[in-house]
C-alpha atoms as a PDB file:
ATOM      1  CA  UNK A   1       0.217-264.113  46.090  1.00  0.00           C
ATOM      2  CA  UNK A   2      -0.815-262.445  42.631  1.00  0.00           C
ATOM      3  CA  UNK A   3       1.987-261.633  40.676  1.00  0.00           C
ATOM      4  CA  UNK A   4       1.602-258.090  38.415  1.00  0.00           C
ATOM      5  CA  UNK A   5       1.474-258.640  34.745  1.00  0.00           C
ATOM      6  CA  UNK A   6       3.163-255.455  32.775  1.00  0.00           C
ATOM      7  CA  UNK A   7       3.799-254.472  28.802  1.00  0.00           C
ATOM      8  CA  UNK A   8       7.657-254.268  28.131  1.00  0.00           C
ATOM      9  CA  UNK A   9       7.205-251.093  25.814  1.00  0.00           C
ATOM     10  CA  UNK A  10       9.481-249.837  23.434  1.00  0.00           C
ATOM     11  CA  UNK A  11      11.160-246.405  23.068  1.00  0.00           C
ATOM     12  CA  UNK A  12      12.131-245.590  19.121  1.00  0.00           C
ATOM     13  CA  UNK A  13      16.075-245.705  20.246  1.00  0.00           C
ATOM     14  CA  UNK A  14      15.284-249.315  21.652  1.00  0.00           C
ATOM     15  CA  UNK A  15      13.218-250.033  18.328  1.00  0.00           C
ATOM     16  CA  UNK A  16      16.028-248.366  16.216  1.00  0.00           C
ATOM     17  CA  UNK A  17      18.682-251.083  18.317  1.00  0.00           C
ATOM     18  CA  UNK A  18      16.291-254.107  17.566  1.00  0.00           C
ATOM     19  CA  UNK A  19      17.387-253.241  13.880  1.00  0.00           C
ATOM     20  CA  UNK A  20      20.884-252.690  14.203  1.00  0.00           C
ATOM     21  CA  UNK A  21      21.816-255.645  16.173  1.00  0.00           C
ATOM     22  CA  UNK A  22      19.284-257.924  13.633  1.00  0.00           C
ATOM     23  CA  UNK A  23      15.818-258.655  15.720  1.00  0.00           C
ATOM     24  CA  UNK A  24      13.974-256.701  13.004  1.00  0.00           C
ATOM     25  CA  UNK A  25      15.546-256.854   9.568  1.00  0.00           C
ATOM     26  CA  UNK A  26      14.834-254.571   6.765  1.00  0.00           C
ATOM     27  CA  UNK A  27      12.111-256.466   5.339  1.00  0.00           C
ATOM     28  CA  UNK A  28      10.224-255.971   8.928  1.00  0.00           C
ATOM     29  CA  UNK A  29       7.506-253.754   7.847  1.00  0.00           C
ATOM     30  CA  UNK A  30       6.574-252.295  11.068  1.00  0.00           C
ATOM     31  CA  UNK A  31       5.585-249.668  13.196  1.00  0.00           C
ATOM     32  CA  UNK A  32       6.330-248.326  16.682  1.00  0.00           C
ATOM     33  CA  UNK A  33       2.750-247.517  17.912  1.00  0.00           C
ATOM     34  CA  UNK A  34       2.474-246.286  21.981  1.00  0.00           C
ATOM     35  CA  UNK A  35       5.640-248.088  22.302  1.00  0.00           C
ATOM     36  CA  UNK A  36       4.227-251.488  20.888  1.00  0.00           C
ATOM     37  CA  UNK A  37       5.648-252.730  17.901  1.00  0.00           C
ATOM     38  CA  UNK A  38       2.765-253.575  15.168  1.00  0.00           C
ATOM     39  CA  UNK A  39       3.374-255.099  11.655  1.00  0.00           C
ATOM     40  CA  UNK A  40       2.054-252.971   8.971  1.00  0.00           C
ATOM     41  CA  UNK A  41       0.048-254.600   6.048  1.00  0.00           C
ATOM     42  CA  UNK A  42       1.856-255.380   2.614  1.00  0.00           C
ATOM     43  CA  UNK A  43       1.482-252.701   0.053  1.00  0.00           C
ATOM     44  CA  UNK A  44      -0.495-253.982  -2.967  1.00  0.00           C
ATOM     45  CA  UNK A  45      -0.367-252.389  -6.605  1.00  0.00           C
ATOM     46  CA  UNK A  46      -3.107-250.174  -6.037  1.00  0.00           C
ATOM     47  CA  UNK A  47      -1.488-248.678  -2.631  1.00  0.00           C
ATOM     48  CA  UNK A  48       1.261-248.301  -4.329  1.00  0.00           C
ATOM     49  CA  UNK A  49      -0.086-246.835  -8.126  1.00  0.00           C
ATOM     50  CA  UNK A  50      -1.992-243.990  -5.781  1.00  0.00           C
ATOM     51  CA  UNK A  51       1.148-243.520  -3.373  1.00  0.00           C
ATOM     52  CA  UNK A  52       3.212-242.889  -7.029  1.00  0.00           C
ATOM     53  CA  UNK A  53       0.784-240.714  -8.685  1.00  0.00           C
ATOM     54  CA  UNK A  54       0.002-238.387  -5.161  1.00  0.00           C
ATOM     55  CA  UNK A  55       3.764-237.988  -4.975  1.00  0.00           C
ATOM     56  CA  UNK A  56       4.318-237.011  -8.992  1.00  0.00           C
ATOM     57  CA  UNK A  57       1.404-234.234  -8.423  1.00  0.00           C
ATOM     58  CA  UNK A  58       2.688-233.149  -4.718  1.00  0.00           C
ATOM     59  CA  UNK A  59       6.795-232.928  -6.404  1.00  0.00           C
ATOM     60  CA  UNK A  60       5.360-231.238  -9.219  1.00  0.00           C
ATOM     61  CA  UNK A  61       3.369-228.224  -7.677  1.00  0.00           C
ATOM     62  CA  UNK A  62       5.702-227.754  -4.251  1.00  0.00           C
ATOM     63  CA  UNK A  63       9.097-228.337  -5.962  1.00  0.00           C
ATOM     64  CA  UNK A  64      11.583-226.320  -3.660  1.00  0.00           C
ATOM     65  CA  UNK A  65       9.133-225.550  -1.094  1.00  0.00           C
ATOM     66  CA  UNK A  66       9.186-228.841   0.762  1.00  0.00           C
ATOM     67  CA  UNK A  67      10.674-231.937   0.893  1.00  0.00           C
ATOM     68  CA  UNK A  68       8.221-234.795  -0.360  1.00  0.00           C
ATOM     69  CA  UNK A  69       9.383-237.861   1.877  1.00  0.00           C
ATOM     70  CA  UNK A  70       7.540-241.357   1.026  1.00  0.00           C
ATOM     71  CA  UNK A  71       7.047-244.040   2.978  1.00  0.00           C
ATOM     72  CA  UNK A  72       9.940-243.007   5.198  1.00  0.00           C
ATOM     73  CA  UNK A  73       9.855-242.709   9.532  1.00  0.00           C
ATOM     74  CA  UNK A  74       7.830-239.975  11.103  1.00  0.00           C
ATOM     75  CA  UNK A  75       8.416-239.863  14.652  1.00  0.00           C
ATOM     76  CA  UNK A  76       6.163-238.495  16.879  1.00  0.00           C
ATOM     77  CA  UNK A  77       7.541-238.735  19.972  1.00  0.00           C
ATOM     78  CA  UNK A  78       9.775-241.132  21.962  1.00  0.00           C
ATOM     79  CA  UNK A  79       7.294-243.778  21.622  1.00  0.00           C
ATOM     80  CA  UNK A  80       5.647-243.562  18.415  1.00  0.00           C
ATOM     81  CA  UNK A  81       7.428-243.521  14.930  1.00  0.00           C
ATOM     82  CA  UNK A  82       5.073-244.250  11.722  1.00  0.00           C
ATOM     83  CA  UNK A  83       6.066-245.053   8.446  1.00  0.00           C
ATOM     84  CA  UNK A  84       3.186-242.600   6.483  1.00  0.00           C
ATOM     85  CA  UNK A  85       3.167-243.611   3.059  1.00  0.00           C
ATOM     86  CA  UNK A  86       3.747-239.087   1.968  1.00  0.00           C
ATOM     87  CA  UNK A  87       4.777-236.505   4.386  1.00  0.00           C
ATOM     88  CA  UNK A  88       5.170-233.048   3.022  1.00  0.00           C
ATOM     89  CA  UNK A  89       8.365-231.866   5.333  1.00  0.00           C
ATOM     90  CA  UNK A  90       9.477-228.196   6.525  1.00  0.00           C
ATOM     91  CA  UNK A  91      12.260-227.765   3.451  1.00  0.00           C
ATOM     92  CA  UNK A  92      16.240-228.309   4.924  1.00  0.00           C
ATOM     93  CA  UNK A  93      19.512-228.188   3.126  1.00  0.00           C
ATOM     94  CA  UNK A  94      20.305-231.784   3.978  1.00  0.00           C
ATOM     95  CA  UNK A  95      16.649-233.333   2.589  1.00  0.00           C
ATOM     96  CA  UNK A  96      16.352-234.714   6.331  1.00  0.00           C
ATOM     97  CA  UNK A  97      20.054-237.050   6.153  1.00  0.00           C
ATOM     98  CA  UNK A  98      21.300-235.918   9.362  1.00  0.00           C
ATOM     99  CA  UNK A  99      18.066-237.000  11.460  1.00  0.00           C
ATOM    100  CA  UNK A 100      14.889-238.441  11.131  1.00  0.00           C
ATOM    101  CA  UNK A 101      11.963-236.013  10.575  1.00  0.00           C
ATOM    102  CA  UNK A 102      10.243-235.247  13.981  1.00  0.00           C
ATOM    103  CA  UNK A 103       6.285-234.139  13.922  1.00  0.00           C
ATOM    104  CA  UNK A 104       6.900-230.561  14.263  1.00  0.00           C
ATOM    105  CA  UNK A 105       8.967-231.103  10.850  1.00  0.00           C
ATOM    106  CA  UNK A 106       5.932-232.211   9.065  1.00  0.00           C
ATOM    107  CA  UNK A 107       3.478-229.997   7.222  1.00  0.00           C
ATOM    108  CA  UNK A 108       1.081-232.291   5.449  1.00  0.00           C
ATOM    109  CA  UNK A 109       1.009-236.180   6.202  1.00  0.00           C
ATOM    110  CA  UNK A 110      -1.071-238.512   3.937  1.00  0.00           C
ATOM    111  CA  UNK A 111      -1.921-241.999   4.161  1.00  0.00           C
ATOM    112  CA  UNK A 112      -3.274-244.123   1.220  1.00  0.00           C
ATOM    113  CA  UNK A 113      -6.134-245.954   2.791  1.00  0.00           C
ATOM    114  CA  UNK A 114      -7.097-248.723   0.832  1.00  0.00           C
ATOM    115  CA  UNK A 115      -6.878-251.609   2.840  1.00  0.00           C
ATOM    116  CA  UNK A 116      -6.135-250.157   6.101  1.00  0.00           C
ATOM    117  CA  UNK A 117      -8.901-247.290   6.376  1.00  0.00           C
ATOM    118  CA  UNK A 118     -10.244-248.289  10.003  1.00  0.00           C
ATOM    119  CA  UNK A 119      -6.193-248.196  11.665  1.00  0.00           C
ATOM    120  CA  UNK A 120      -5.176-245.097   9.632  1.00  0.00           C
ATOM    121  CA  UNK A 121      -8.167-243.333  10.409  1.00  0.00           C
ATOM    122  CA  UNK A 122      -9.138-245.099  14.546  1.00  0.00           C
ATOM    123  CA  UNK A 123      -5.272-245.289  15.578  1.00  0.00           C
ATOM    124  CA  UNK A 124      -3.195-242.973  13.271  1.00  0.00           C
ATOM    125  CA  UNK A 125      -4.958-240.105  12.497  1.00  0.00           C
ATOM    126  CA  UNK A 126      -5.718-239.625  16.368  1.00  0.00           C
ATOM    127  CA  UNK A 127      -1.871-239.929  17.801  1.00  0.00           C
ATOM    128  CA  UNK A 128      -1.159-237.012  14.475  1.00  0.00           C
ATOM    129  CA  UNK A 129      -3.160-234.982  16.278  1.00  0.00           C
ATOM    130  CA  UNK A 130      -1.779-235.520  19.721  1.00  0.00           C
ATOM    131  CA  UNK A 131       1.733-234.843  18.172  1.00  0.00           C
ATOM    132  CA  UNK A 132      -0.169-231.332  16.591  1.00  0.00           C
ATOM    133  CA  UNK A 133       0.458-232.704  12.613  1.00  0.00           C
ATOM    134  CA  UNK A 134      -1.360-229.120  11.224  1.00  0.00           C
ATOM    135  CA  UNK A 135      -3.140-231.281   8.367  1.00  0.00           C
ATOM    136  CA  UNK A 136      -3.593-234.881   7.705  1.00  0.00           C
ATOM    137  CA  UNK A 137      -5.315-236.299   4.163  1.00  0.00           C
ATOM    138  CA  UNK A 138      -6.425-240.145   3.709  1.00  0.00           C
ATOM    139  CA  UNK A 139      -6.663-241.279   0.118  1.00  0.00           C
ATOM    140  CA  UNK A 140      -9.690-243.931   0.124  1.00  0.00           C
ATOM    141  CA  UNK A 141      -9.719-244.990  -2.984  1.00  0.00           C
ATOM    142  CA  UNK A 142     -12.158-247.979  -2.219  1.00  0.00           C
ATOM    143  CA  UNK A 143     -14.935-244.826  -1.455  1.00  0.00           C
ATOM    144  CA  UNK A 144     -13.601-242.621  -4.214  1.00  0.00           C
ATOM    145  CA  UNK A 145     -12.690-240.190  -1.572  1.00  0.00           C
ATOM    146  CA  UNK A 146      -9.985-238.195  -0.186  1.00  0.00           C
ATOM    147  CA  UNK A 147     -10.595-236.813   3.702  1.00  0.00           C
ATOM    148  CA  UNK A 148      -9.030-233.917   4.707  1.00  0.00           C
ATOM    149  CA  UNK A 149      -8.180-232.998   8.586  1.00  0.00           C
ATOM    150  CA  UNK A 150      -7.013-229.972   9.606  1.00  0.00           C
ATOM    151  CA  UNK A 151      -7.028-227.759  13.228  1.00  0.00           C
ATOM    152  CA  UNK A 152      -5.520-230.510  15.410  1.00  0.00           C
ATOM    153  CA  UNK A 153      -6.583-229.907  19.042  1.00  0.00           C
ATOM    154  CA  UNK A 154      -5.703-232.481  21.817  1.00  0.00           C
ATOM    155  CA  UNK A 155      -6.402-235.705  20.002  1.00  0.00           C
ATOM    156  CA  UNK A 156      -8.762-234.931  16.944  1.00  0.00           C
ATOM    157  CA  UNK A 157      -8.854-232.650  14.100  1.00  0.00           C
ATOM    158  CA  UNK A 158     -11.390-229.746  14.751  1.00  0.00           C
ATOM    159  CA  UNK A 159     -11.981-229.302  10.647  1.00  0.00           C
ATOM    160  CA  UNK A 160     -12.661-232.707   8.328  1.00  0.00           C
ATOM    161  CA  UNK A 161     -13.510-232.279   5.126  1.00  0.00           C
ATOM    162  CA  UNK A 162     -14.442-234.645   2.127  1.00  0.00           C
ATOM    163  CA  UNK A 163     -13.639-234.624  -1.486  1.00  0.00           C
ATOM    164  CA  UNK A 164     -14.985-236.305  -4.496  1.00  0.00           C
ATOM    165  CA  UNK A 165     -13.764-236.881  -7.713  1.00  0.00           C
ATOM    166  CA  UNK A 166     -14.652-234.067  -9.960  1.00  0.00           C
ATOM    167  CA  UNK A 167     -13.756-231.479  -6.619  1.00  0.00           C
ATOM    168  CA  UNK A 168     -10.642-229.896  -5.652  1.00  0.00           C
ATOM    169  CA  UNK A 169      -8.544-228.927  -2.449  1.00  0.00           C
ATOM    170  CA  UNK A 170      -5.889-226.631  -1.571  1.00  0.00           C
ATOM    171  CA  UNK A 171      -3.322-227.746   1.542  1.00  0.00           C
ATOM    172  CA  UNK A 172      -3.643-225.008   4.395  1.00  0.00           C
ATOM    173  CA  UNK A 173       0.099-223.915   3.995  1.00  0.00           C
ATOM    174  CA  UNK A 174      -0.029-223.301   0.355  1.00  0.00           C
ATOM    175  CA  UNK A 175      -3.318-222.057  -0.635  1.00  0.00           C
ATOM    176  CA  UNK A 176      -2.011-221.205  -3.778  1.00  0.00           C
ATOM    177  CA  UNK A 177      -1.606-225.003  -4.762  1.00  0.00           C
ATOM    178  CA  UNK A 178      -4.810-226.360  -6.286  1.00  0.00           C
ATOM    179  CA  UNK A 179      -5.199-229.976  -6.932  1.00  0.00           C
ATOM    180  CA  UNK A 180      -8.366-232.150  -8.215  1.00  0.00           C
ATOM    181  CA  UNK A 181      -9.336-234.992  -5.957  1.00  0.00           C
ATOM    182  CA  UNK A 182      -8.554-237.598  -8.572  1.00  0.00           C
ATOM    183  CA  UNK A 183      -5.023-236.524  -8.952  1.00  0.00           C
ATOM    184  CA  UNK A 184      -4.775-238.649  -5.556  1.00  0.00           C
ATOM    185  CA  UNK A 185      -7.470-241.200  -6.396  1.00  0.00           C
ATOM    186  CA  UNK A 186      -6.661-241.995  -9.686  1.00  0.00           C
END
């Protein structure tokens, strides 16, 4: 008689429980990915030098028109919560304190690519457009570039574009905001 092997996965309440009662501890970094749990690489001084200087250009142009939330949980749906390194939020009086920003709270997630490219961009960027994130930026600063996604349609982006230092991009919900590639690459 064969015996059925099965995945125990994970719902973000269950993951969120793990942490209260002490399983994961705060200096877990992880991730909640399809209901798996996944550790996330350590963040090294060039991560986080690009993650600084994105968020001191994206406070300083959108200042009362979002909320600029860094390296904080994203979740996606009941069995996927990420831990983007920026997500430009939908603006609320309590700066999200009551309850964790859900995907149809983000406007603009970014993730700093610079030793995690192939996840961000084969795992992440595919499961932000199945939760319909409008726009989605990875800063590769190893390729001097910044990719842009945008038109999210089952899972993929219908628009990518690339930037290069020297070129500059607007976010598709505030045109009017302007920013040079290497503001984000450094």
């Amino acid at each position: 008689m064969e015996i059925e092997v099965s995945k125990k996965l994970f719902t973000v309440d269950e993951f969120y429980q793990m942490a209260e009662v002490g399983i994961l501890s705060p200096e877990d970094r992880v991730e909640l990915v399809d209901g798996e749990i996944i550790r996330m690489c350590p963040i090294g001084t060039r991560h986080l030098g690009c993650v600084n200087r994105t968020t001191e250009v994206l406070v300083g142009a959108l200042r009362g028109r979002v909320v600029v939330s860094v390296q904080n949980p994203l979740r996606l749906n009941n069995f996927t919560e990420f831990q983007p390194d920026i997500v430009l939020l939908k603006p609320r009086k309590d700066h999200y304190g009551s309850k964790h920003p859900m995907a149809e709270d983000a406007i603009l997630v970014i993730e700093v690519s610079d030793t995690t490219f192939r996840y961000d961009h084969d795992v992440k960027l595919k499961r932000y457009a199945t939760a319909g994130i409008p726009e989605v930026w990875i800063v590769n600063p190893v390729q001097n570039e910044l990719m842009v996604f945008r038109d999210p349609a089952n899972d993929q982006y219908q628009t990518e574009i690339t930037r290069r230092p020297g070129e500059s991009i607007t976010l598709s919900s505030f045109p009017d905001a302007a920013f040079k590639t290497e503001d984000f690459l450094g």
